[in-house]
C-alpha atoms as a PDB file:
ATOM      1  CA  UNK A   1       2.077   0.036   3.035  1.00  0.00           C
ATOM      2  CA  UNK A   2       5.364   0.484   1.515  1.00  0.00           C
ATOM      3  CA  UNK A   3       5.329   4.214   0.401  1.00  0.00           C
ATOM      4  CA  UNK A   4       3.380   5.193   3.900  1.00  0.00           C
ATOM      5  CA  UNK A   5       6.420   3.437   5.681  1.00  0.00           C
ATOM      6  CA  UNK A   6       8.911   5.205   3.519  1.00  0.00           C
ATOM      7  CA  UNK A   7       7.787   7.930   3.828  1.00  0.00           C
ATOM      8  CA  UNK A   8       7.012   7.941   7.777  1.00  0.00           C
ATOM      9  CA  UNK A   9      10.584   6.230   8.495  1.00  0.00           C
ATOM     10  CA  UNK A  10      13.019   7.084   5.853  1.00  0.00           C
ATOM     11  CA  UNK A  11      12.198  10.803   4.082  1.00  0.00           C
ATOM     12  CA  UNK A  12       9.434  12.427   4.134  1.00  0.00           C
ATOM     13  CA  UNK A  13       9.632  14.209   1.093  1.00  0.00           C
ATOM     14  CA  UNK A  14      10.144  11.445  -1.471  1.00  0.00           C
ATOM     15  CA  UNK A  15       7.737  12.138  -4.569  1.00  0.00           C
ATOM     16  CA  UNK A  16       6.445   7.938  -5.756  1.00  0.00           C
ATOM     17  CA  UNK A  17       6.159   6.363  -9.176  1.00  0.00           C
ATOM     18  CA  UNK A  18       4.182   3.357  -9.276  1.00  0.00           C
ATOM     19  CA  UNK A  19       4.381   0.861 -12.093  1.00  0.00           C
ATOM     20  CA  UNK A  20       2.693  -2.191 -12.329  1.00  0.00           C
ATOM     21  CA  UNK A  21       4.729  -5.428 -13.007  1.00  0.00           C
ATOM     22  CA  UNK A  22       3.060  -8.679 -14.465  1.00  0.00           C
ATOM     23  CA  UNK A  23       3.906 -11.820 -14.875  1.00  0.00           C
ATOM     24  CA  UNK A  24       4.703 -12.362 -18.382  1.00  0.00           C
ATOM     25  CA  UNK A  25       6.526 -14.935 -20.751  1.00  0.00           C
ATOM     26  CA  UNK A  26      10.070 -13.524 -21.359  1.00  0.00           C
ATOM     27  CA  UNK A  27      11.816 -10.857 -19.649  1.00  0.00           C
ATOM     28  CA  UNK A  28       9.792  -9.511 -16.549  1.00  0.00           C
ATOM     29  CA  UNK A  29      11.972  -6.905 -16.007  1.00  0.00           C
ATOM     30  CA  UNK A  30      12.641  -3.228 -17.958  1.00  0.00           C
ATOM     31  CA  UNK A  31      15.567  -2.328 -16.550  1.00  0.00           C
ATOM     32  CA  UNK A  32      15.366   0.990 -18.061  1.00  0.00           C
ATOM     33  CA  UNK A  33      12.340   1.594 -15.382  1.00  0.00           C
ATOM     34  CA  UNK A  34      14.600   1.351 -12.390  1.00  0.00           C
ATOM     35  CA  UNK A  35      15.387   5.040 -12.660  1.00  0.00           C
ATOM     36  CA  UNK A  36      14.295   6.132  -9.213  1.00  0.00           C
ATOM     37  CA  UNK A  37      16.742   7.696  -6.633  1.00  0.00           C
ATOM     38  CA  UNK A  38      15.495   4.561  -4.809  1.00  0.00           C
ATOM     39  CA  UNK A  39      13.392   1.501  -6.370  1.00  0.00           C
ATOM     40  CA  UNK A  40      11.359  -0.649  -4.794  1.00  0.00           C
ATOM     41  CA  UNK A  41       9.902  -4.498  -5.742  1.00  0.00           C
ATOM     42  CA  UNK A  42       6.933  -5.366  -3.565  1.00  0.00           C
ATOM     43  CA  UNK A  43       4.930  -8.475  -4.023  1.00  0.00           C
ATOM     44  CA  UNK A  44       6.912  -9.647  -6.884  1.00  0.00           C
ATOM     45  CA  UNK A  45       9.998 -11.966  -7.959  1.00  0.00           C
ATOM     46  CA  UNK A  46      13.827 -10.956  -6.908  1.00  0.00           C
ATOM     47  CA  UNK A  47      15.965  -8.919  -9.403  1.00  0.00           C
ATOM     48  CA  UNK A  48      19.800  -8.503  -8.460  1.00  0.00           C
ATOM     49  CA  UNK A  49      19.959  -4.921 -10.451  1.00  0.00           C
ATOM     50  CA  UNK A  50      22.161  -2.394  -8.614  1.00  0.00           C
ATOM     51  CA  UNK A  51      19.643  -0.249  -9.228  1.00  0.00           C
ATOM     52  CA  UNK A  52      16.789  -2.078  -6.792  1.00  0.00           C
ATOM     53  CA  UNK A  53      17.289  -1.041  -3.603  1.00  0.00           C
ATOM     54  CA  UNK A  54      14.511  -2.294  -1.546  1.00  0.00           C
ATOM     55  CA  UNK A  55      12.564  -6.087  -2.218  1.00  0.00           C
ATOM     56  CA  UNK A  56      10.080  -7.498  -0.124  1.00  0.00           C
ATOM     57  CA  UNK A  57       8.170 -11.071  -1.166  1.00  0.00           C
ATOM     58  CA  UNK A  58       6.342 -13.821  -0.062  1.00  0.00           C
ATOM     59  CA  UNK A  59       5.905 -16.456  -2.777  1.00  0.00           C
ATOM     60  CA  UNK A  60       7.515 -19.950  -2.653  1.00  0.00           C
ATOM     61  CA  UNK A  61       8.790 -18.380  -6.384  1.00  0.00           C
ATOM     62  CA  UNK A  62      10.465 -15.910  -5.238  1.00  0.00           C
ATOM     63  CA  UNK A  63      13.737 -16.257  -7.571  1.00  0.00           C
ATOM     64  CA  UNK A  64      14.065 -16.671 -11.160  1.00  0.00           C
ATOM     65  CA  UNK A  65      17.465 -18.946 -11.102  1.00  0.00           C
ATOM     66  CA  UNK A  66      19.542 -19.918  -8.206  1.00  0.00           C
ATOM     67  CA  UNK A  67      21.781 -16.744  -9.249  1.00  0.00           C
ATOM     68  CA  UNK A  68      19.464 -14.665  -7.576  1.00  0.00           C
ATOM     69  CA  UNK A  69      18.813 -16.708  -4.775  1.00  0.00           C
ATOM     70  CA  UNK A  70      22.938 -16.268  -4.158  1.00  0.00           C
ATOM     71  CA  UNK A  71      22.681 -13.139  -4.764  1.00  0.00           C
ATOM     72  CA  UNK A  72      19.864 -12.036  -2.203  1.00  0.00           C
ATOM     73  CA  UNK A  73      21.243 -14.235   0.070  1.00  0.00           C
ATOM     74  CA  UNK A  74      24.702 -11.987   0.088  1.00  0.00           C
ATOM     75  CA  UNK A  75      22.931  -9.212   0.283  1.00  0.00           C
ATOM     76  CA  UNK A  76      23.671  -6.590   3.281  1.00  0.00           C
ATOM     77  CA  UNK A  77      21.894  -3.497   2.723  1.00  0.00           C
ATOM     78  CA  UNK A  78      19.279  -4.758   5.670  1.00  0.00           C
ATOM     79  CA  UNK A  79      16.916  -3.398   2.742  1.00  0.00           C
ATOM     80  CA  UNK A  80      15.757  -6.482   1.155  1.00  0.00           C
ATOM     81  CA  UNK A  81      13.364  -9.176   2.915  1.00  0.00           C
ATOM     82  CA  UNK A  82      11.954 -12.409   2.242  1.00  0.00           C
ATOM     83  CA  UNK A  83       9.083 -14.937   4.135  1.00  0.00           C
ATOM     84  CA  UNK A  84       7.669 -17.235   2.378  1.00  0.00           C
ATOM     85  CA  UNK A  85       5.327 -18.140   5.448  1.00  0.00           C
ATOM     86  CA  UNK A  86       3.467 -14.623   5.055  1.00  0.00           C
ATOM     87  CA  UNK A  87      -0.162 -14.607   3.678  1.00  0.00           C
ATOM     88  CA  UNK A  88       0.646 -11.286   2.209  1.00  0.00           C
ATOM     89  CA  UNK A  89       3.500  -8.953   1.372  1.00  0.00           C
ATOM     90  CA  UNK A  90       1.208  -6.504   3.301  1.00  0.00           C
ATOM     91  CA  UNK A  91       1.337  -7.986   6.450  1.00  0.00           C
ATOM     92  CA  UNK A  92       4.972  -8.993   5.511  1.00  0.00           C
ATOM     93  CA  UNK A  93       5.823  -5.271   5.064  1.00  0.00           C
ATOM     94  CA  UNK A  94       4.342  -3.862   7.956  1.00  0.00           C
ATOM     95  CA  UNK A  95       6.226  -6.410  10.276  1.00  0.00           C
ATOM     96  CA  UNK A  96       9.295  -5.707   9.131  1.00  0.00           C
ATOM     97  CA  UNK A  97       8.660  -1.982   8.923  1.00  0.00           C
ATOM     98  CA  UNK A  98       7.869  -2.118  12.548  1.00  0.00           C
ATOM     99  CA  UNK A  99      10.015  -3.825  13.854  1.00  0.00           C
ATOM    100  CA  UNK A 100      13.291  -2.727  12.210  1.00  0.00           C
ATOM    101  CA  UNK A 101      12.254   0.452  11.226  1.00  0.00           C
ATOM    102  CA  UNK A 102      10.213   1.881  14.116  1.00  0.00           C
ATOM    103  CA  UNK A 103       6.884   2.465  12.050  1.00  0.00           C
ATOM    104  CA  UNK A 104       3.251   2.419  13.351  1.00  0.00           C
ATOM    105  CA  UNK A 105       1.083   0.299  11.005  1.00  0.00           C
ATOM    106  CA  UNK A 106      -2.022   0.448  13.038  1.00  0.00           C
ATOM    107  CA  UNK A 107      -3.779   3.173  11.382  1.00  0.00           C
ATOM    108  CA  UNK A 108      -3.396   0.376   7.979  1.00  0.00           C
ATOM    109  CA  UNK A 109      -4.999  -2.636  10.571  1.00  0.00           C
ATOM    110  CA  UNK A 110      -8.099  -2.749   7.885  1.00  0.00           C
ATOM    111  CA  UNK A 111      -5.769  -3.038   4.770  1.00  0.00           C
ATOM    112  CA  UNK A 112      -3.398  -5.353   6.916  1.00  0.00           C
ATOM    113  CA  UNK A 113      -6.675  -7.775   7.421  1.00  0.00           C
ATOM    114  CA  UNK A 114      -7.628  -8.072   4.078  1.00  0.00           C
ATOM    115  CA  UNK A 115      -5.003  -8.073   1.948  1.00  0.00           C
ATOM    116  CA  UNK A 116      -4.396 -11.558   4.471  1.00  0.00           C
ATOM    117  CA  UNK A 117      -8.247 -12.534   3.850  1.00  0.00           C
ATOM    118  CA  UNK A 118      -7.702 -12.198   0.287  1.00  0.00           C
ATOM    119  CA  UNK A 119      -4.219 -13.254  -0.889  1.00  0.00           C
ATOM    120  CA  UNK A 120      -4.378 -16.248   1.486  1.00  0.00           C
ATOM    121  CA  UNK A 121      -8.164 -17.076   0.505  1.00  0.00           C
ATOM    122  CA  UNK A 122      -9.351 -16.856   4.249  1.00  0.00           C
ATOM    123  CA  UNK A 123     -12.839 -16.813   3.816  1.00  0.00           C
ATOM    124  CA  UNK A 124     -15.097 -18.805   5.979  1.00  0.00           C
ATOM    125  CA  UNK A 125     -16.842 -20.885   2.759  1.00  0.00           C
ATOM    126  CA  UNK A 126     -16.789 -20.243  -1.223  1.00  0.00           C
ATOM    127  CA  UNK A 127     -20.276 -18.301  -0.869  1.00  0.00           C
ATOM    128  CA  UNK A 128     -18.847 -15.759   1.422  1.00  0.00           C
ATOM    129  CA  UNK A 129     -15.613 -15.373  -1.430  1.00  0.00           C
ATOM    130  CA  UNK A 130     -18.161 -15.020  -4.053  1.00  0.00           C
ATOM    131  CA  UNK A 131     -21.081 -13.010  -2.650  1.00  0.00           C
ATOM    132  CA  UNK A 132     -18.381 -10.069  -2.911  1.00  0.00           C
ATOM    133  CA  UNK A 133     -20.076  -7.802   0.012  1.00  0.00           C
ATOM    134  CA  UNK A 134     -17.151  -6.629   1.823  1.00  0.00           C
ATOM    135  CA  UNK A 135     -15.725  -3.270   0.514  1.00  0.00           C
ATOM    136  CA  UNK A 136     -12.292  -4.674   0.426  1.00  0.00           C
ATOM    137  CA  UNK A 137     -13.484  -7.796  -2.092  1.00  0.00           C
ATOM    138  CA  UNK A 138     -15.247  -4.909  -4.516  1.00  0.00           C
ATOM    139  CA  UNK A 139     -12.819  -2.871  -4.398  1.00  0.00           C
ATOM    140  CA  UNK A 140     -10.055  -5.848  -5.367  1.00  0.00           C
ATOM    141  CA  UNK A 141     -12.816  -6.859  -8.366  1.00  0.00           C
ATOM    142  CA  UNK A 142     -12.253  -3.110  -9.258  1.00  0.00           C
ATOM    143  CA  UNK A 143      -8.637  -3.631  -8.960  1.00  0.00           C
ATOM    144  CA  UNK A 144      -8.246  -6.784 -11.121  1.00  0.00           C
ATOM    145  CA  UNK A 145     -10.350  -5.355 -14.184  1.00  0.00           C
ATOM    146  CA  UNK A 146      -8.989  -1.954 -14.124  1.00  0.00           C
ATOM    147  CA  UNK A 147      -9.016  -1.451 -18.388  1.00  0.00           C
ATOM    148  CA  UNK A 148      -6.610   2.124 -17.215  1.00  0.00           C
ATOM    149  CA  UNK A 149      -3.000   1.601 -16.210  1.00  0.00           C
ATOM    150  CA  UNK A 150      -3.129   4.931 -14.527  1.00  0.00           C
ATOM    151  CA  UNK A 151      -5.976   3.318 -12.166  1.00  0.00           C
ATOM    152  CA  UNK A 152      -3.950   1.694  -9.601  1.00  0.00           C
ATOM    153  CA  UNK A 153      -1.510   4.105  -9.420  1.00  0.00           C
ATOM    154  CA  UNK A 154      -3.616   6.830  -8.728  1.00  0.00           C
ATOM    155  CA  UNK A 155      -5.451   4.109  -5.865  1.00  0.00           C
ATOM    156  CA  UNK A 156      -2.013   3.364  -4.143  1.00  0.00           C
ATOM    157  CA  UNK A 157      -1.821   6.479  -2.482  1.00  0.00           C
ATOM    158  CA  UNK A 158      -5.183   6.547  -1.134  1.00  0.00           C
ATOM    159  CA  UNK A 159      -4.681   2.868   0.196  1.00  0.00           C
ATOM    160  CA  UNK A 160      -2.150   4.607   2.491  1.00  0.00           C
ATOM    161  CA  UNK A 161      -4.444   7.062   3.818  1.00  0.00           C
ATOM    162  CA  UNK A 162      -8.266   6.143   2.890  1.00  0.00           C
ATOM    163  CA  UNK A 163     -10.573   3.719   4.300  1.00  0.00           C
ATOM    164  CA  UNK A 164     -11.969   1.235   1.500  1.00  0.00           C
ATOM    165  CA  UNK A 165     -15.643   1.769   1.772  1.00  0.00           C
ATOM    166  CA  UNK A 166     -14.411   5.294   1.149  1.00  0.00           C
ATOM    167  CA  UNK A 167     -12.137   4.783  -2.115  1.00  0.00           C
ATOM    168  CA  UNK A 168     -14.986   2.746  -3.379  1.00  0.00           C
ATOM    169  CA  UNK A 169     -16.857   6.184  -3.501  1.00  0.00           C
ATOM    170  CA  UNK A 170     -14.334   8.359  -5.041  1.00  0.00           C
ATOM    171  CA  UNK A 171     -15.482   9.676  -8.784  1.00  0.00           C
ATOM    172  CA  UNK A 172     -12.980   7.509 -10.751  1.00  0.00           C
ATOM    173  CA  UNK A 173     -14.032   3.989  -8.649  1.00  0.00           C
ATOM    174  CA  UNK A 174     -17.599   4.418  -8.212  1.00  0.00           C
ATOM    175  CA  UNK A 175     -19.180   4.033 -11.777  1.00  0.00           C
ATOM    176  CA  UNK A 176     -16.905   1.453 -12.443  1.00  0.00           C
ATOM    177  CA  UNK A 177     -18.269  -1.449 -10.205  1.00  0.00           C
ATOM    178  CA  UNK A 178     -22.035  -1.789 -11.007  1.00  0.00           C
ATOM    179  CA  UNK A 179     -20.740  -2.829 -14.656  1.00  0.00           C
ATOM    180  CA  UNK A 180     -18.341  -5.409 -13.101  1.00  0.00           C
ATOM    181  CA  UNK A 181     -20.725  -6.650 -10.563  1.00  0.00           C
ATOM    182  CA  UNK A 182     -23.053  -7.539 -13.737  1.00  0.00           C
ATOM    183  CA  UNK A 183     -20.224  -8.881 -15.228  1.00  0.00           C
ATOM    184  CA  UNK A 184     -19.115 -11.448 -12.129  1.00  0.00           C
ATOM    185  CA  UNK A 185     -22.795 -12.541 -12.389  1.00  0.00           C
ATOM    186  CA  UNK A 186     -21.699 -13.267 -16.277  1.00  0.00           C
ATOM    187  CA  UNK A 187     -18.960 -15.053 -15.313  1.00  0.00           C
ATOM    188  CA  UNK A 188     -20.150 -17.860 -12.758  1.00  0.00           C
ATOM    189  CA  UNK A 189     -23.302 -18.542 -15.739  1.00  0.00           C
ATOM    190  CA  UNK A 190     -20.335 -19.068 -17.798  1.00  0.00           C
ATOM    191  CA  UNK A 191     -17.658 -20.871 -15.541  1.00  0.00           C
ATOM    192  CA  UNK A 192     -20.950 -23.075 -14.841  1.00  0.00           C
ATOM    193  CA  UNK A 193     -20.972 -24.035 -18.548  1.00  0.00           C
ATOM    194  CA  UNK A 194     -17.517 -24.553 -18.887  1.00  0.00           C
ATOM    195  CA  UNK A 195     -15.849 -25.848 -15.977  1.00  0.00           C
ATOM    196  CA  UNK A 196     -15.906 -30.239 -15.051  1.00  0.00           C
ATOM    197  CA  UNK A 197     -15.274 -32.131 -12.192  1.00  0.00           C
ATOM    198  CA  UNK A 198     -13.217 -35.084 -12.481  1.00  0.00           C
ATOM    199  CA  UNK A 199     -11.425 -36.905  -9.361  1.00  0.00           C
ATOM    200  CA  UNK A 200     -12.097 -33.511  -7.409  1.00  0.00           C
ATOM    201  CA  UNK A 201      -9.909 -31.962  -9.761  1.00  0.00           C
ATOM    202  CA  UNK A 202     -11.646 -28.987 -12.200  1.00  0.00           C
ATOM    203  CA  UNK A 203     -10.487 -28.023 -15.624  1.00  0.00           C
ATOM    204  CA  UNK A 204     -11.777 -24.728 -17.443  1.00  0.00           C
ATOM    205  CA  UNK A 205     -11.630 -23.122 -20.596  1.00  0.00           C
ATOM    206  CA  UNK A 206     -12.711 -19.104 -20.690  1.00  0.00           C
ATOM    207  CA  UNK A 207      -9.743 -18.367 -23.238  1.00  0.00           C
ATOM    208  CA  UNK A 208     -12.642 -17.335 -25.785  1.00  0.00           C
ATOM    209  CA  UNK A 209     -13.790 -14.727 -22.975  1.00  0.00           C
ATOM    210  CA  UNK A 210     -12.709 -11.647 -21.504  1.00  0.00           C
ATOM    211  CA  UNK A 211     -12.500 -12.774 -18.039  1.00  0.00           C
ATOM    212  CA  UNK A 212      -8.909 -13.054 -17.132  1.00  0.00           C
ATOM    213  CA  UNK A 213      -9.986 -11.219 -13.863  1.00  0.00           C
ATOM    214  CA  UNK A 214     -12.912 -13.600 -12.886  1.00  0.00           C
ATOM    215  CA  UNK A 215     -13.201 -14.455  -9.283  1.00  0.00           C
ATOM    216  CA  UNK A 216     -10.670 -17.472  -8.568  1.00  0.00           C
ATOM    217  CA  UNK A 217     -12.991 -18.801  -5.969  1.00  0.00           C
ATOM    218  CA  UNK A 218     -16.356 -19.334  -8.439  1.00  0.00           C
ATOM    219  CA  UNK A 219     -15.318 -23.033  -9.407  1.00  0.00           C
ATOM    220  CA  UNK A 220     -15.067 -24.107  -5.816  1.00  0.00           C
ATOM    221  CA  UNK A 221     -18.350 -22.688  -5.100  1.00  0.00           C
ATOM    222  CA  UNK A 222     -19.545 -24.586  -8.165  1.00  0.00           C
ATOM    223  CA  UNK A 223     -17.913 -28.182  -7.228  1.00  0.00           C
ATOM    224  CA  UNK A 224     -17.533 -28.127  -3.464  1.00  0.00           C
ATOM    225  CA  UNK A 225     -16.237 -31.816  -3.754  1.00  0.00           C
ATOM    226  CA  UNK A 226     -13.371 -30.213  -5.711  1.00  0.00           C
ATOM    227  CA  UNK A 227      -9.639 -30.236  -4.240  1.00  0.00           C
ATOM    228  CA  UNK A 228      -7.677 -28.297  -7.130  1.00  0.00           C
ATOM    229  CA  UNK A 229      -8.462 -26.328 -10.541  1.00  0.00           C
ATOM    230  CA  UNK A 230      -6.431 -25.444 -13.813  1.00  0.00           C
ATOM    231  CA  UNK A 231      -7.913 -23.027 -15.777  1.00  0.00           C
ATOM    232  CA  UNK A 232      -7.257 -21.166 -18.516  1.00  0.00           C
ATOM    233  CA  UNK A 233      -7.954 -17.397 -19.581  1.00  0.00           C
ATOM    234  CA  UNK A 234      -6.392 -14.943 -22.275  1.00  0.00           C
ATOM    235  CA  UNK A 235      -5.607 -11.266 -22.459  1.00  0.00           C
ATOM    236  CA  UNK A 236      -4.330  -9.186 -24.842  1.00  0.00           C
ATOM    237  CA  UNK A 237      -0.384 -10.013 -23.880  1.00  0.00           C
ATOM    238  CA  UNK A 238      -0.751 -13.668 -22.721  1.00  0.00           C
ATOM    239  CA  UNK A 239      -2.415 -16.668 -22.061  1.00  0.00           C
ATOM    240  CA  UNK A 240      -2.571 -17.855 -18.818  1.00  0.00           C
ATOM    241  CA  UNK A 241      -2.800 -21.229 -16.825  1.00  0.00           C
ATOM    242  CA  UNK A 242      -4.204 -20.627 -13.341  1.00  0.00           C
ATOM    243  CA  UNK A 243      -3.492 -23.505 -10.786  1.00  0.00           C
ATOM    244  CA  UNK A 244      -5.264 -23.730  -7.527  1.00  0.00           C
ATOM    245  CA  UNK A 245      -6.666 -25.943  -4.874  1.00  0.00           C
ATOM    246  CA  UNK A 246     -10.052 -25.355  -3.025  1.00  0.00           C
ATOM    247  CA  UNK A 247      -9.547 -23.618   0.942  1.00  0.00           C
ATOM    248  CA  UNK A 248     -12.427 -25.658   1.783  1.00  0.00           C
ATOM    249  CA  UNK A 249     -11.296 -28.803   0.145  1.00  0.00           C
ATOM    250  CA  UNK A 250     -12.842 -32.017   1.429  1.00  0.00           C
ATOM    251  CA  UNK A 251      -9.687 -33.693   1.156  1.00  0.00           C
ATOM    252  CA  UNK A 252      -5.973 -31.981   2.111  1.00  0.00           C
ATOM    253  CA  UNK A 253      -4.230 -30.736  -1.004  1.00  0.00           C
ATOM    254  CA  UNK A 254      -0.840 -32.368  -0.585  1.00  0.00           C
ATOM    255  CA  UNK A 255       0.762 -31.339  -4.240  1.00  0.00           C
ATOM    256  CA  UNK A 256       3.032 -28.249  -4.214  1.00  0.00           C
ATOM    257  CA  UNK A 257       1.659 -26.219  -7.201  1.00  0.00           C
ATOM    258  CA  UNK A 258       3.968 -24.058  -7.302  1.00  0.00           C
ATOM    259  CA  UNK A 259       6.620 -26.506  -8.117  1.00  0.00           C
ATOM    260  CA  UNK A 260       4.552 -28.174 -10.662  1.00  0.00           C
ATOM    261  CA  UNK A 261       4.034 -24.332 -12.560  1.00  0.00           C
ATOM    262  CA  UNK A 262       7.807 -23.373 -12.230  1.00  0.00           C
ATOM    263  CA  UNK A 263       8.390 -26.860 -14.662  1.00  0.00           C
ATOM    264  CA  UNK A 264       6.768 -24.452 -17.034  1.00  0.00           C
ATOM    265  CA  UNK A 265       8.779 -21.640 -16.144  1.00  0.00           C
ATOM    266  CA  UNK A 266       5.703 -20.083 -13.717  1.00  0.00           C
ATOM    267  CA  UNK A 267       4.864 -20.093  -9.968  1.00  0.00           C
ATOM    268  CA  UNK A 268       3.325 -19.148  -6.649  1.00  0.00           C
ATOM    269  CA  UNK A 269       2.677 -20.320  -3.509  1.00  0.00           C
ATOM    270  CA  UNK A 270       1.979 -24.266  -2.293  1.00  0.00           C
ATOM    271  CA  UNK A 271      -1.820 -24.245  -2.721  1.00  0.00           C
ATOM    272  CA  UNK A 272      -2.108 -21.801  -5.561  1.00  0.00           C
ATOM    273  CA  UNK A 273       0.620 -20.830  -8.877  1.00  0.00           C
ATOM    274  CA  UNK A 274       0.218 -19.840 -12.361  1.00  0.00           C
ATOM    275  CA  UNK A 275       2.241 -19.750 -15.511  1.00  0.00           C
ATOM    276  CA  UNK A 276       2.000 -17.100 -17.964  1.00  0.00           C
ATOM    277  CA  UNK A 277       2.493 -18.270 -22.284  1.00  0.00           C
ATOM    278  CA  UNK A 278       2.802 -15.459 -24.962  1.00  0.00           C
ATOM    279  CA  UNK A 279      -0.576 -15.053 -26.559  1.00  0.00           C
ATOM    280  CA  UNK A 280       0.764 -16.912 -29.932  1.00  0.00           C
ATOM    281  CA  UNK A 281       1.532 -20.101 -27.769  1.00  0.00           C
ATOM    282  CA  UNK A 282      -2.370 -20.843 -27.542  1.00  0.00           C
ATOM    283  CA  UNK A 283      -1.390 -24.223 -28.100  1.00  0.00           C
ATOM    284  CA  UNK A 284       1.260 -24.778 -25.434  1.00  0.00           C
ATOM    285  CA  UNK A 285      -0.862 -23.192 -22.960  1.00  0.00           C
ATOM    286  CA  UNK A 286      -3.132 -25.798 -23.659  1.00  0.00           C
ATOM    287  CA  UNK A 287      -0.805 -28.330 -23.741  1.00  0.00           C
ATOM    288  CA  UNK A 288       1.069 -27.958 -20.133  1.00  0.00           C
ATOM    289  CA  UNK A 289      -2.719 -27.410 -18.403  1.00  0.00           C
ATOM    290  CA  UNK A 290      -3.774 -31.442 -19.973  1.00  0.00           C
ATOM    291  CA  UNK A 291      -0.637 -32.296 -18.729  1.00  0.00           C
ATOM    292  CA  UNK A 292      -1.303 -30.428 -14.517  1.00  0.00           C
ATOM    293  CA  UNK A 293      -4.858 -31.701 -14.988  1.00  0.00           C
ATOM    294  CA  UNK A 294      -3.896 -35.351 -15.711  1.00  0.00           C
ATOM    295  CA  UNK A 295      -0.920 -34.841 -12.883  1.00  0.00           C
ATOM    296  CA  UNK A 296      -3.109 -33.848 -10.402  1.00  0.00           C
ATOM    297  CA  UNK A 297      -6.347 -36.185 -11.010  1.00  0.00           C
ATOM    298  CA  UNK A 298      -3.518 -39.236 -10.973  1.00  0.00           C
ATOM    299  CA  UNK A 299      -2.539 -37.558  -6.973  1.00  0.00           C
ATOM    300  CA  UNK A 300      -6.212 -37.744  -6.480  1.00  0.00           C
ATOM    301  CA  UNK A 301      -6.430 -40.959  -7.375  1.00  0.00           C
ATOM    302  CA  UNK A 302      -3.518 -42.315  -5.710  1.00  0.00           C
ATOM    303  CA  UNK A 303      -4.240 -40.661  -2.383  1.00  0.00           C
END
């Protein structure tokens, strides 16, 4: 959404470098990356380099200290943008693009719809989330697995320009889903196994798996009655503790997870955060997801 706006609005010969940033333990930021005659941060936290010259988010996390809150906050460049209330930076973009900027974003109306579906989990049930059918839903199952760091980058521009049923048949996406398809069957057998129910709160442990990327919405469809889940994955640069509540709770989710997950220097949104441990803190990982598991069944049980 970005790059077609850019390119559209502001110059419309500008040559993109994408590079992926994750949430990590430690510094998120190279600053050694920001080499661009412009760089932009989409769908990620604030960083007051000189060097960054556009920033759009949405997450309730937005800033890493109050420093940066100050300093976004002085900001005048009319460059950088922030709503919280957004179910995606998509949607967030394309607002703001249009209506500052002058672009058109309804050739993107597909994209615009579900990137909202997905990042704010508006399916109709958990069957519908986990049936995977839509193009958009394979092709973001495609997305989180990707083993190639060149793979999203070379999918961003298409995004721009593409319908997703058709990336999902272009040589370098196609023979990659049938594998992962097999291997989301895989995973519910195995989040089955390993995931329990107690005071509508679920705890899971898939850290001896290689399922970082599973489908967030499989342990809802496995415990309905479930309000929130903390799970925990692995991959090769960190251990992760995932913490969400069910869109078709039973019963209103009233904690703020992402306040609970910035404690442990994470976050997210309201209803869903995460905080990311260096793969040699196995132990603390472990550690602060007991702890959000007994926090949350104790809500539960107070409610």
């Amino acid at each position: 959404m970005f790059s077609r706006f850019y390119r559209e609005r502001i110059r419309g010969d500008a040559e993109f470098i994408f590079t992926g940033l994750v949430h990590r333990a430690g510094a998120l930021f190279d600053e050694k990356k920001f080499d661009g005659d412009e760089n932009a941060i989409v769908d990620f936290k604030y960083s007051s380099s000189p060097n960054i010259t556009w920033w759009f988010d949405h997450h309730e996390s937005a800033f890493l200290s109050a420093a940066d809150a100050e300093h976004f906050e002085q900001d005048q460049s009319n460059r950088k943008f922030y709503d919280p209330d957004f179910k995606s930076c998509t949607s967030f973009i394309a607002m703001i693009a249009q209506q500052r900027f002058g672009f058109n974003p309804a050739p993107l109306a597909d994209l615009v719809h579900w990137t909202d579906v997905i990042d704010g989990a508006l399916y109709p049930d958990a069957k519908t989330a986990v049936e995977m059918k839509a193009p958009a839903m394979k092709l973001t199952m495609v997305i989180e697995s990707a083993p190639d760091h060149g793979f999203v980058p070379s999918l961003i521009p298409l995004l721009a320009t593409k319908s997703l049923a058709e990336i999902l048949e272009e040589p370098f996406v196609a023979p990659l889903l049938p594998p992962l398809l097999k291997r989301h069957e895989l995973s519910i057998g195995i989040l089955r196994e390993r995931s329990e129910c107690k005071d509508r709160t679920i705890f899971f442990d898939v850290t001896d798996h290689e399922l970082e990327g599973y489908n967030k919405f499989v342990p809802y469809y496995l415990h309905p009655e479930s309000v929130y889940s903390v799970g925990l994955s692995k991959s090769s640069f960190r251990v992760k503790v995932s913490v969400g509540s069910n869109p078709w709770a039973p019963l209103e989710p009233e904690v703020n997870l992402a306040r609970i997950c910035e404690r442990y220097g994470g976050g997210g949104h309201a209803r869903v955060g995460a905080i990311s441990f260096p793969v040699d803190q196995h132990a603390a990982a472990i550690k602060a997801s007991q702890e959000i598991v007994q926090e949350l069944r104790a809500a539960i049980r107070q409610s």
